[in-house]
Protein backbone atom coordinates (compact mmCIF):
# COMPACT_ATOMS: atom_id res chain seq x y z
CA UNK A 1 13.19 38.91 -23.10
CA UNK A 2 14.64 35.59 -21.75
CA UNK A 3 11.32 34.83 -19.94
CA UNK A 4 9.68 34.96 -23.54
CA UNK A 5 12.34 33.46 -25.10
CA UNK A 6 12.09 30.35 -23.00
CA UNK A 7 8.29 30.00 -23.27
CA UNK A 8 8.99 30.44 -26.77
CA UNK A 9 11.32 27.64 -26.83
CA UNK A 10 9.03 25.39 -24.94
CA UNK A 11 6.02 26.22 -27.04
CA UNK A 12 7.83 25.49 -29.90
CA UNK A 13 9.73 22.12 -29.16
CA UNK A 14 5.84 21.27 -27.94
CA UNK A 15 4.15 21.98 -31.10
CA UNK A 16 6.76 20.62 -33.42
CA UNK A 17 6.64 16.97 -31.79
CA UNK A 18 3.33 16.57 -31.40
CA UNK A 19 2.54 17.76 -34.77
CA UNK A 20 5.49 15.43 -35.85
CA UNK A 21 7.20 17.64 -37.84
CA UNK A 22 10.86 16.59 -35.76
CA UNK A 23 11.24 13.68 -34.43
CA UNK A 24 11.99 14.15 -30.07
CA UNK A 25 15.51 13.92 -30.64
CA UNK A 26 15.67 16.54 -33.33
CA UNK A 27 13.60 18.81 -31.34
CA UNK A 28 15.32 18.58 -28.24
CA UNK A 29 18.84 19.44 -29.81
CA UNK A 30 18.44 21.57 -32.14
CA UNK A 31 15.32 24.39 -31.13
CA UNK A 32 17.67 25.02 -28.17
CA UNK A 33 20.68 26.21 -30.02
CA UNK A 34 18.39 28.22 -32.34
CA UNK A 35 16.92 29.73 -29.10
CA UNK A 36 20.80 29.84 -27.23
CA UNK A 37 22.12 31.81 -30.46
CA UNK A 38 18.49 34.19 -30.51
CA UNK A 39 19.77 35.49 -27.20
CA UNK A 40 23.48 36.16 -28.06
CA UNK A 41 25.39 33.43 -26.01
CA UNK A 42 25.60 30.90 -29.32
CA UNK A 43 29.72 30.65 -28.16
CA UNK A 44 29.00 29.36 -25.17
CA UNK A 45 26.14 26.54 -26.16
CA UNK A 46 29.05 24.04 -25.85
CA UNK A 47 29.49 25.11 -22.38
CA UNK A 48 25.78 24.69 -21.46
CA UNK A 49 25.87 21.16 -23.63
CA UNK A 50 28.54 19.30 -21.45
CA UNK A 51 26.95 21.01 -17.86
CA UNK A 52 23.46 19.07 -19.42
CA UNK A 53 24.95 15.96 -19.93
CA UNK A 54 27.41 15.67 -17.03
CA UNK A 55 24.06 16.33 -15.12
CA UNK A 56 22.07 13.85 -16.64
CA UNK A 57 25.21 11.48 -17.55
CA UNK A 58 24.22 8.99 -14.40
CA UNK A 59 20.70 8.94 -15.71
CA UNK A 60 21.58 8.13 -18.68
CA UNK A 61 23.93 5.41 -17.20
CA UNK A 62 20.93 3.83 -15.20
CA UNK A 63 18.82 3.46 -18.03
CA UNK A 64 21.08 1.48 -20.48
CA UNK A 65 22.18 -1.00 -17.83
CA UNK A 66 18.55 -1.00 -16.66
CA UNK A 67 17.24 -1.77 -19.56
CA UNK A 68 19.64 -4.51 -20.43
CA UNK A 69 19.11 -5.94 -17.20
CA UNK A 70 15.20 -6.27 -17.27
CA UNK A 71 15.53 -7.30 -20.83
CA UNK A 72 17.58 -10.19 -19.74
CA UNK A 73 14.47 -11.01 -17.34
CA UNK A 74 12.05 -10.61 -20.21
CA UNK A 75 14.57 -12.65 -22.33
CA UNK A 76 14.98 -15.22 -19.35
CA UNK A 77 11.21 -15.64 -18.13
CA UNK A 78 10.64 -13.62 -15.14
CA UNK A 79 7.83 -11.64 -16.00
CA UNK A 80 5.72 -14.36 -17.94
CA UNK A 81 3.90 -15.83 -14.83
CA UNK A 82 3.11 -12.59 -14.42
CA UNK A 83 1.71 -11.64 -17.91
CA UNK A 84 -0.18 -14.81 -17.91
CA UNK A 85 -1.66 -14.27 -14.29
CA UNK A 86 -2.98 -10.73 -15.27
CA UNK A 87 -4.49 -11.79 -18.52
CA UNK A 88 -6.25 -15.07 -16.81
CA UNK A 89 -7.27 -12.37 -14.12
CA UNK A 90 -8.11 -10.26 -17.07
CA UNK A 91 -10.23 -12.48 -18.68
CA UNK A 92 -8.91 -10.56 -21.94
CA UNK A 93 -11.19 -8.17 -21.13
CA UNK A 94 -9.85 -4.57 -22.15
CA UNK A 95 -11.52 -2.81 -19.34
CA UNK A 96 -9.66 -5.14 -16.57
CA UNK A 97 -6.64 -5.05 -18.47
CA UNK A 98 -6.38 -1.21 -18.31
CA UNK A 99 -7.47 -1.08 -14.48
CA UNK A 100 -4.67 -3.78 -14.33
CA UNK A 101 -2.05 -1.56 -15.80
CA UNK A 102 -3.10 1.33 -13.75
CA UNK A 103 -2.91 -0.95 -10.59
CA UNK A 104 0.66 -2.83 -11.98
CA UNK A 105 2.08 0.40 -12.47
CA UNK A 106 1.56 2.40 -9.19
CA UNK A 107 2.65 -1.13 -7.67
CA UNK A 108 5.82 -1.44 -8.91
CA UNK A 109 6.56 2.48 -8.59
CA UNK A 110 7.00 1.83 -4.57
CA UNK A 111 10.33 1.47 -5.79
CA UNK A 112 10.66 5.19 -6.13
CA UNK A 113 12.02 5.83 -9.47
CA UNK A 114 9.63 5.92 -12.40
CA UNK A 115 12.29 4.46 -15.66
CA UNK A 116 12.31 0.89 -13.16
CA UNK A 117 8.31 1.34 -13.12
CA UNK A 118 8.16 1.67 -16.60
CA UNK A 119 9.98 -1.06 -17.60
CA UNK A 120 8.00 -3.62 -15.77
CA UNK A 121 5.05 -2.32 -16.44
CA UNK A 122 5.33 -2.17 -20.26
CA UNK A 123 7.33 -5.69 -20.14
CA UNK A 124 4.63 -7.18 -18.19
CA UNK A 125 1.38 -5.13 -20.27
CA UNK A 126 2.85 -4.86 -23.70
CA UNK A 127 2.52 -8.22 -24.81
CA UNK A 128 -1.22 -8.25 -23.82
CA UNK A 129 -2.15 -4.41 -25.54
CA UNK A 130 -0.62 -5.94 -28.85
CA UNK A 131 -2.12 -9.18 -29.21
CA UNK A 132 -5.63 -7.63 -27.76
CA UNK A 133 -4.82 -4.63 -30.40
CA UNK A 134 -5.06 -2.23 -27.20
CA UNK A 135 -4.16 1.27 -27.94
CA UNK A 136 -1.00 1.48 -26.48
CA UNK A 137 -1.10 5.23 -25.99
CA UNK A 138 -3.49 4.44 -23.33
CA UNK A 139 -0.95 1.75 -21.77
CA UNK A 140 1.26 4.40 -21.30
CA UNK A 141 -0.93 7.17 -20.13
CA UNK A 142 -2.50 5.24 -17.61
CA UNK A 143 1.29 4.28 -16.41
CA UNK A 144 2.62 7.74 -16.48
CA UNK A 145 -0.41 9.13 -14.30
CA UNK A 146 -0.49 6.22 -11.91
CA UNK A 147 3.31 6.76 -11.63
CA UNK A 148 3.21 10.37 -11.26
CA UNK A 149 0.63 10.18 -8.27
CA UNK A 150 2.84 7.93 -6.89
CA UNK A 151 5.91 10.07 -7.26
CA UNK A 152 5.13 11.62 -4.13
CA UNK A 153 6.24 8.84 -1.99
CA UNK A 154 9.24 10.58 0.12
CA UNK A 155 11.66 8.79 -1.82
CA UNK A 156 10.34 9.30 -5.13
CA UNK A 157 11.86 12.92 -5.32
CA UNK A 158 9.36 15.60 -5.45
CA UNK A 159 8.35 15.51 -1.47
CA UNK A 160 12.43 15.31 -0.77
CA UNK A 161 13.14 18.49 -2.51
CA UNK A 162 10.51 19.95 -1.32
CA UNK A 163 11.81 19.12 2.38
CA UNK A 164 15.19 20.55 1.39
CA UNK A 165 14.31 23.97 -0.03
CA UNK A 166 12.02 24.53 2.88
CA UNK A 167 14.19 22.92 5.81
CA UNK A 168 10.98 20.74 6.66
CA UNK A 169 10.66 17.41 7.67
CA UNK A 170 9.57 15.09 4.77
CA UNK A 171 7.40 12.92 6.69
CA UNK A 172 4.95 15.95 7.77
CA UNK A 173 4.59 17.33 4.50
CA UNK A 174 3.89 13.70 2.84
CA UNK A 175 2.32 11.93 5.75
CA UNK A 176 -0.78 14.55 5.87
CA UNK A 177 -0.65 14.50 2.04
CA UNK A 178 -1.62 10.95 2.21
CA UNK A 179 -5.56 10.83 1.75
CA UNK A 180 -5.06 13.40 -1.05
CA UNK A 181 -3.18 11.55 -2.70
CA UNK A 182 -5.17 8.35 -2.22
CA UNK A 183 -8.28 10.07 -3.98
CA UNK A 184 -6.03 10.99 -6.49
CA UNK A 185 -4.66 7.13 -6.88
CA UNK A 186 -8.48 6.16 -6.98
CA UNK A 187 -8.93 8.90 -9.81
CA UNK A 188 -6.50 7.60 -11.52
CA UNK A 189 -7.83 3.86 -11.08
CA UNK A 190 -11.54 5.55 -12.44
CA UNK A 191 -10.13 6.70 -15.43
CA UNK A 192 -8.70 3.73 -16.13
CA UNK A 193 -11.80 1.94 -15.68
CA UNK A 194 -13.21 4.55 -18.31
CA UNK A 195 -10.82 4.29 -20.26
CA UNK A 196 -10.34 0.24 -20.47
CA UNK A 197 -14.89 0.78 -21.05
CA UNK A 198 -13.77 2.60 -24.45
CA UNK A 199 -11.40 0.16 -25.44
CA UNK A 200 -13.71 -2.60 -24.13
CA UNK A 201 -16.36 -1.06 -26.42
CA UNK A 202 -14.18 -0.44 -29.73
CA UNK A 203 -12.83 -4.12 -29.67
CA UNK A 204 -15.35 -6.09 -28.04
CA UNK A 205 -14.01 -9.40 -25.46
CA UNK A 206 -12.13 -12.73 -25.92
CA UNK A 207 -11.63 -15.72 -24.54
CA UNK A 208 -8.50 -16.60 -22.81
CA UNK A 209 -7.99 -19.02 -25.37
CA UNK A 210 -8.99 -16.94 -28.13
CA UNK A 211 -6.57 -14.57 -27.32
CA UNK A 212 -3.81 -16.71 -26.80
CA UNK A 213 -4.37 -18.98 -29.46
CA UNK A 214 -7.15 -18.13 -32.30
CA UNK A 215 -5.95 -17.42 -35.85
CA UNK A 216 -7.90 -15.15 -38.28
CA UNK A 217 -9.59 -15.84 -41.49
CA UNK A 218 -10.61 -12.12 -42.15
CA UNK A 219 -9.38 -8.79 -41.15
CA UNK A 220 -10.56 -5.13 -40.93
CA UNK A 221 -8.64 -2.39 -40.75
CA UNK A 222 -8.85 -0.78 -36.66
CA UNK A 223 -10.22 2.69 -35.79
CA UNK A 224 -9.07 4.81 -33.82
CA UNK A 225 -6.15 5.91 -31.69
CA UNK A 226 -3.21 3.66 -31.44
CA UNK A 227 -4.36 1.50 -33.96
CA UNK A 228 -1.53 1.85 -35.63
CA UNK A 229 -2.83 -0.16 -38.51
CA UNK A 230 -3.29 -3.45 -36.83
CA UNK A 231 -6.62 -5.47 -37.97
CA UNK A 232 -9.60 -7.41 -36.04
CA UNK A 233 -11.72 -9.37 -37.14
CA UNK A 234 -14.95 -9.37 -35.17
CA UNK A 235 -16.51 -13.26 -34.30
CA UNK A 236 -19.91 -14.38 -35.14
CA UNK A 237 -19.97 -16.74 -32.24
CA UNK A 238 -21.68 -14.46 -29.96
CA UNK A 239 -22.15 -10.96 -28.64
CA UNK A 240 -19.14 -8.71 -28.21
CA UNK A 241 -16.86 -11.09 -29.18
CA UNK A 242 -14.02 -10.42 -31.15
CA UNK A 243 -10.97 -13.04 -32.69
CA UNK A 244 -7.62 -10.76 -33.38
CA UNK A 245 -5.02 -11.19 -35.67
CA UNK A 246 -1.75 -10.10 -36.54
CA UNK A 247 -1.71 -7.58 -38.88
CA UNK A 248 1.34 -9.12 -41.06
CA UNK A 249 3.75 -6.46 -39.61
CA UNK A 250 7.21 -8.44 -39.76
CA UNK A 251 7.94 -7.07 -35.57
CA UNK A 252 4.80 -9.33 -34.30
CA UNK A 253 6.34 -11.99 -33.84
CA UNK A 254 9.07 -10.39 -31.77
CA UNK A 255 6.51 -8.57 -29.86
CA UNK A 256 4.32 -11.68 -28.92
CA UNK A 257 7.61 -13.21 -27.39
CA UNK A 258 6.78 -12.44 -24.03
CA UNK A 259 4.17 -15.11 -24.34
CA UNK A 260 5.85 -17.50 -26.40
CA UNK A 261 6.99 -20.34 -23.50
CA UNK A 262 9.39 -22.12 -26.01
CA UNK A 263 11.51 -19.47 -26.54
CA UNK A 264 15.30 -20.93 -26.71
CA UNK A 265 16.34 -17.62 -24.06
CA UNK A 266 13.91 -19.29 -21.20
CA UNK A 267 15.29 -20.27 -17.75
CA UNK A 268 13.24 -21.78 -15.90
CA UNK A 269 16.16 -23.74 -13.22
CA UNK A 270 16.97 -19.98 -12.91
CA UNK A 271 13.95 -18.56 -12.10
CA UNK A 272 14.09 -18.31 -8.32
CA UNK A 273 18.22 -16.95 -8.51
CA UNK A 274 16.29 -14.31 -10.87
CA UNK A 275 13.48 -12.96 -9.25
CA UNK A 276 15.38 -13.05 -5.97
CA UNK A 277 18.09 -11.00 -7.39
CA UNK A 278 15.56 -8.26 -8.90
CA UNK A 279 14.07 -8.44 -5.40
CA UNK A 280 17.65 -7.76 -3.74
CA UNK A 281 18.15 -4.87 -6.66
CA UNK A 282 14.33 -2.90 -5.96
CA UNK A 283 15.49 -3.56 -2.06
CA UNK A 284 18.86 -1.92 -2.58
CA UNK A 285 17.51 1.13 -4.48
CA UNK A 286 14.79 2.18 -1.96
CA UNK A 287 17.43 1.49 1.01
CA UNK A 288 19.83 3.42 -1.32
CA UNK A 289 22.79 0.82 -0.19
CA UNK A 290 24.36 2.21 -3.80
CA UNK A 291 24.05 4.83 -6.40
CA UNK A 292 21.24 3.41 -8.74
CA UNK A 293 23.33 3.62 -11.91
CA UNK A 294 25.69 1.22 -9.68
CA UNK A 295 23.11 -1.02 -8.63
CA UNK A 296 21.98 -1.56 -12.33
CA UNK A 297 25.62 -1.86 -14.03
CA UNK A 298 25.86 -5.04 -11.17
CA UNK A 299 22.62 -6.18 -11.60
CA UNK A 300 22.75 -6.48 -15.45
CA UNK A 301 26.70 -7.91 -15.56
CA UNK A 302 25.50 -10.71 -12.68
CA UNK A 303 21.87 -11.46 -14.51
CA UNK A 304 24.22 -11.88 -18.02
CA UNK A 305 26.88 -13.97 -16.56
CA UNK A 306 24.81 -16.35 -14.64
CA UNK A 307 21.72 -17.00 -16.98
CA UNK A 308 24.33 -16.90 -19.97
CA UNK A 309 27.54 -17.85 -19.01
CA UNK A 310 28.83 -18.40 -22.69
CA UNK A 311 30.35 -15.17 -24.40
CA UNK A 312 27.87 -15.59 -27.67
CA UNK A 313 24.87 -15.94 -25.74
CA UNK A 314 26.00 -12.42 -23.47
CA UNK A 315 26.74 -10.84 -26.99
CA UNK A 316 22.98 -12.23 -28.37
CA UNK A 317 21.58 -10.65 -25.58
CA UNK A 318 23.34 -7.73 -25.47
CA UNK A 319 22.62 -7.22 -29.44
CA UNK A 320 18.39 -7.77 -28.88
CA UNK A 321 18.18 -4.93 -26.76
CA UNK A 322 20.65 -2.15 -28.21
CA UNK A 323 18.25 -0.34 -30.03
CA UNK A 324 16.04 0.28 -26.84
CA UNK A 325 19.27 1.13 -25.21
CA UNK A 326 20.45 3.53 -28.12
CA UNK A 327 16.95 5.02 -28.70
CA UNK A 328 16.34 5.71 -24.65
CA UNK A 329 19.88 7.10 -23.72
CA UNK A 330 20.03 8.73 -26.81
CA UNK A 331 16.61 10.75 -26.02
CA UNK A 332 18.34 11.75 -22.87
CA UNK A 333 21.41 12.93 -23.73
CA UNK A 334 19.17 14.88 -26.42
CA UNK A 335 17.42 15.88 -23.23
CA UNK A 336 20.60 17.49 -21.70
CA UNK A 337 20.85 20.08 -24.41
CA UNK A 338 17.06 21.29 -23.99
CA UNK A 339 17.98 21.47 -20.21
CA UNK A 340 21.58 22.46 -20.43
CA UNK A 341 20.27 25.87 -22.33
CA UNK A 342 17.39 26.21 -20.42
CA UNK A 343 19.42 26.57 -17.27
CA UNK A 344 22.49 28.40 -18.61
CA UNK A 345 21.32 30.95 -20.31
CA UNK A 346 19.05 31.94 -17.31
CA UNK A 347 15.79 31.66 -19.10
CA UNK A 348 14.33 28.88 -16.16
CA UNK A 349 14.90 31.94 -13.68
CA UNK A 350 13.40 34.38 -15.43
CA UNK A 351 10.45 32.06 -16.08
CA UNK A 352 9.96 31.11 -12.81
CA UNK A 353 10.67 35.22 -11.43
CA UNK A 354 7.80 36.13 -14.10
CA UNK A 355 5.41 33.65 -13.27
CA UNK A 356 5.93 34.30 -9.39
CA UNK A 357 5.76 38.69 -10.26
CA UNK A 358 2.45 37.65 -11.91
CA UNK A 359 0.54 36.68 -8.72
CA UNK A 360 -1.25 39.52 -7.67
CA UNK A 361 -0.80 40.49 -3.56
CA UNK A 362 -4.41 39.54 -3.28
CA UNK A 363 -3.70 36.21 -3.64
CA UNK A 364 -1.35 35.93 -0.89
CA UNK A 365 -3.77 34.27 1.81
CA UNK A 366 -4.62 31.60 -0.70
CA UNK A 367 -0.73 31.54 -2.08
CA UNK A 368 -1.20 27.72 -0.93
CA UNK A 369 -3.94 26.94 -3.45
CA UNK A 370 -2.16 29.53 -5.80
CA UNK A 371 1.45 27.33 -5.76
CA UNK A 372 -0.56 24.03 -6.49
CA UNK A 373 -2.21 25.35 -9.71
CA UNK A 374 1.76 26.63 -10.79
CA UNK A 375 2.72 23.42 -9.84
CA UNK A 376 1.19 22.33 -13.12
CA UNK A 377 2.51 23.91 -15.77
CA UNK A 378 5.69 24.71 -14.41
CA UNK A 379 6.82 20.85 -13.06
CA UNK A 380 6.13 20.42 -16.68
CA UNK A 381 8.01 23.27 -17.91
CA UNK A 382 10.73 22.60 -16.27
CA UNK A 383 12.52 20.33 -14.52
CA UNK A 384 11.78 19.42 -10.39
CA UNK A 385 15.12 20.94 -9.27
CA UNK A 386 14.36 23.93 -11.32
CA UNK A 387 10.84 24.11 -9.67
CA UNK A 388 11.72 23.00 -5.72
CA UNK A 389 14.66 25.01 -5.52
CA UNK A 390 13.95 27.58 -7.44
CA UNK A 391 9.85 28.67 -7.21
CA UNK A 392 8.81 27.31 -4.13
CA UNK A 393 11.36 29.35 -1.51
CA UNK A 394 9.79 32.49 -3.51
CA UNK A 395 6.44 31.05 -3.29
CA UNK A 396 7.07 30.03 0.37
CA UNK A 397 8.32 33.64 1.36
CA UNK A 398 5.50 35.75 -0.52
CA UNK A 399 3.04 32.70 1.55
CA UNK A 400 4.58 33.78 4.76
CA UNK A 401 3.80 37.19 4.79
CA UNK A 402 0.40 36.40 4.76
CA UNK A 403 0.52 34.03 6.95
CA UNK A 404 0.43 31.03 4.68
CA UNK A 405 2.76 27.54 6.45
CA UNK A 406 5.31 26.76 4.50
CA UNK A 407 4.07 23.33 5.18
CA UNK A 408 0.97 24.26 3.15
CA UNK A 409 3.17 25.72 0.39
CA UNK A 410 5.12 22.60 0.41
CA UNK A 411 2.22 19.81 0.23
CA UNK A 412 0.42 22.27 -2.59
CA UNK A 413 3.47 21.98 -4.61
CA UNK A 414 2.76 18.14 -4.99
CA UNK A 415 -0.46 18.23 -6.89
CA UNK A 416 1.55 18.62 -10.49
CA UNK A 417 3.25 15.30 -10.24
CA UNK A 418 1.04 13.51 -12.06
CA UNK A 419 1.42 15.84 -14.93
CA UNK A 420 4.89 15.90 -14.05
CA UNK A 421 5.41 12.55 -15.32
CA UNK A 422 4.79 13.27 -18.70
CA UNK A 423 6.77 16.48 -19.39
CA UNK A 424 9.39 15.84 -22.11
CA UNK A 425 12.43 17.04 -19.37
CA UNK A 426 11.67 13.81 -17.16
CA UNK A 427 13.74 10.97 -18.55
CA UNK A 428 11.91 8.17 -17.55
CA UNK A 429 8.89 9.06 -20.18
CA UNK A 430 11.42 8.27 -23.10
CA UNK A 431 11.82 4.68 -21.48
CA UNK A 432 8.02 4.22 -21.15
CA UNK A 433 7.22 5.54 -25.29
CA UNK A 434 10.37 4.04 -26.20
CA UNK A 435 9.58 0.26 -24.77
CA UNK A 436 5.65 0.48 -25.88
CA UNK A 437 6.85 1.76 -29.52
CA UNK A 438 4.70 4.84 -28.94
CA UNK A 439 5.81 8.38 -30.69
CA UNK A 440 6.04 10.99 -28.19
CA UNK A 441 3.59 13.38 -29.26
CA UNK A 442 1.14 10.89 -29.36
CA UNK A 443 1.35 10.30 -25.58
CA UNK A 444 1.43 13.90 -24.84
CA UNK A 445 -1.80 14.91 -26.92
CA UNK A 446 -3.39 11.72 -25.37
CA UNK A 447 -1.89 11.64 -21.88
CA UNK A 448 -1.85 15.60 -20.83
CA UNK A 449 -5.65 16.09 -20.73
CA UNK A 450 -5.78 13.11 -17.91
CA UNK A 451 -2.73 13.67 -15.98
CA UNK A 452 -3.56 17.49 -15.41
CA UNK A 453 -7.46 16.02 -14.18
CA UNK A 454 -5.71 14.11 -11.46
CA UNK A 455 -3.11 16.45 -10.43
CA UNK A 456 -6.63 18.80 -9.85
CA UNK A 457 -8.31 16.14 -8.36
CA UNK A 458 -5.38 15.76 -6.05
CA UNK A 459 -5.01 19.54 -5.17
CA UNK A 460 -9.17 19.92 -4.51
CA UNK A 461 -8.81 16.39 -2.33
CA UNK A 462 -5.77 18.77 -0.42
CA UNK A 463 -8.01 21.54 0.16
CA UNK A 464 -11.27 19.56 1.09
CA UNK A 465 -9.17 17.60 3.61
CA UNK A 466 -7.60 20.80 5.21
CA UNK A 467 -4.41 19.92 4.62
CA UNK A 468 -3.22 22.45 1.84
């Protein structure tokens, strides 16, 4: 009963967001305690509650000082050589400007954790999707999947675990895994070169100039997804060209600001002290000197005090970005219910003690090949602790008896991360739809379809190179 219960749940939080009939936070609070009172344990939903958010609590922490801190950096200039390097490299060119997000985003996820990749990658892009009108559901799906294939790096998470509930060594499951996941990173690169095609074809090019600069003097209402209602007006001065406009929405001029170099927040004398501390703070994390949620908290208090050392410039800045900051660590707290009853009640267990019963013994010689395709739907399911600790020793053990490495087992269960990414129990996808303004279920219908291509692409690369 608690196996269907908790599919149930699932299936239903799904449908209701992407049909946006709740909004995420909604969902994610209250369909569990309709599902924790359907099973009879409604008196202790409280209990479950506070172990979800003590759990998640330094998560939480990380991302509101984390995104205060890169918003200073926004705020303060860092990232604008950057934006204004990828769009001359661009060309304004859709297609390059995808490939370039794809490319900027499995970049910057070296760092390990996927909320810091987000939030440079949408600073940096953002600017350029919304004065291009670029779907932006693209922006992030393209991010999420390049970040997901990524994930796999030995200090992203997934291979770690792994190495833990399997008493492995990390580097020889990951270290093997390597050309799998290359072809996977190039798949990813592909479809973003398909992708960026679409967009290329929907909107036509610009000019550097024209994109920076060009005002309208006619507008026609965009088709297609992420549109969102913004206009373009198509040029006369040649093939495929295209002049864009603001759509009169009252927010553009906030979110052109990343290319605006007068802004009264720039500073410039400050620029190296800046980028060399975010240098020092990536550096720290992937050494793991300090907790990241302790990293961040210093990062953001030092960034404040030295680019704006007077009290009602920290309080401006502070101000700008609360609503990213209330929307993000309010979506995971929201989170910590959805996980909190999940776990307690015992329906994750049951789900994953189903799913495992379900695999019939003939499968057992290919229980490799069998654990990648679970690796799917259940990484998105539930969450990676739930999955490395709590499927993959079973997996592991029914592999064994037929003679199956637990090596194998363990590199198979890696091919999901790029679907992963996207699952509404991984914080870090709240920073990337909250930052790019994109609703949830938007992402998922847009971004699923793609992410679970690569994590097959990344499984058949695994068994073509012998090493799952």
């Amino acid at each position: 009963m608690l196996t269907i219960l908790g599919f149930a749940m699932i299936a239903t939080f799904l449908v209701l967001i992407m049909t946006k009939k709740m909004s995420p936070i909604a969902a994610l609070v209250l369909i569990p305690a309709l599902f924790c009172v359907a099973v009879g344990q409604g008196a202790k939903l409280g209990d479950y509650v506070i172990d979800g958010v003590g759990n998640l609590a330094p998560t939480a922490a990380m991302l509101m000082f984390a995104i205060v801190y890169f918003g200073v950096m926004i705020d303060v200039g860092l990232f604008d050589p950057i934006v204004r390097g990828i769009l001359r490299f661009c060309k304004a060119d859709p297609m390059r400007i995808v490939v370039g997000t794809a490319v900027l985003a499995a970049i910057v996820s070296l760092d390990g954790d996927g909320s810091t990749t987000f939030m440079i990658t949408v600073s940096a892009m953002y600017p350029l999707y919304k004065r291009l009108k670029m779907s932006l559901v693209v922006m992030t799906g393209v991010a999420a999947t390049a970040n997901g294939v990524m994930n796999t790096l030995p200090w992203g998470g997934p291979t770690a675990r792994a190495a833990t509930a399997l008493k492995l060594d990390a580097s020889e499951i990951f270290i093997p895994m390597i050309p799998a996941l290359a072809v996977g990173l190039l798949a990813v690169f592909l479809l973003s070169y398909v992708l960026g095609l679409r967009e290329r074809k929907r909107l036509g090019m610009l000019t550097l100039d024209e994109a920076l600069v060009r005002e309208p003097e006619q507008e026609t209402v965009l088709a297609g997804t992420g549109g969102g209602g913004d206009r373009l007006r198509k040029g006369s001065g040649g093939s495929g060209s295209a002049d864009l406009t603001q759509d009169g929405d009252e927010d553009d001029e906030d979110d052109f600001k990343g290319l605006d170099p007068n802004r009264s927040t720039l500073r410039p004398k400050l620029y190296w002290f800046n980028a060399g501390l975010t240098v020092a703070l990536l550096t720290a994390m992937i050494m793991q000197l300090m907790p990241i949620p302790v990293l961040f908290l210093l990062g953001a208090t030092l960034a404040l005090t030295v680019n704006f050392p007077h009290m009602p410039d920290q309080r401006a800045r502070i101000a700008a970005h609360a609503d990213n900051v209330l929307n993000v660590s309010g979506m995971v707290f929201a989170a910590a219910v959805f996980t909190g009853v999940l776990t307690g009640t015992g329906m994750v267990e049951n789900m994953a003690d189903s799913v495992v019963s379900a695999v019939p013994d003939a499968m057992g010689p290919h229980m490799a090949i069998v654990t990648g395709l679970l690796s799917l739907p259940l990484t998105y399911f539930m969450s990676n602790d739930g999955f490395y600790f709590g499927v993959v020793p079973v997996l592991a053990e029914a592999g064994a008896a037929h003679g199956v490495s637990p090596l194998e087992i363990a590199r198979a269960s890696l091919a999901g991360q790029a679907l992963h990414m996207s699952s509404p129990l991984v914080p870090a996808v709240y920073v990337l739809v909250g930052m790019a303004k994109v609703e949830f279920g938007d992402h998922t219908r847009f971004t699923v379809k793609w992410a679970v291509l690569t994590s097959l692409v990344v499984l058949g690369a695994g068994i073509l190179f012998g090493t799952i």
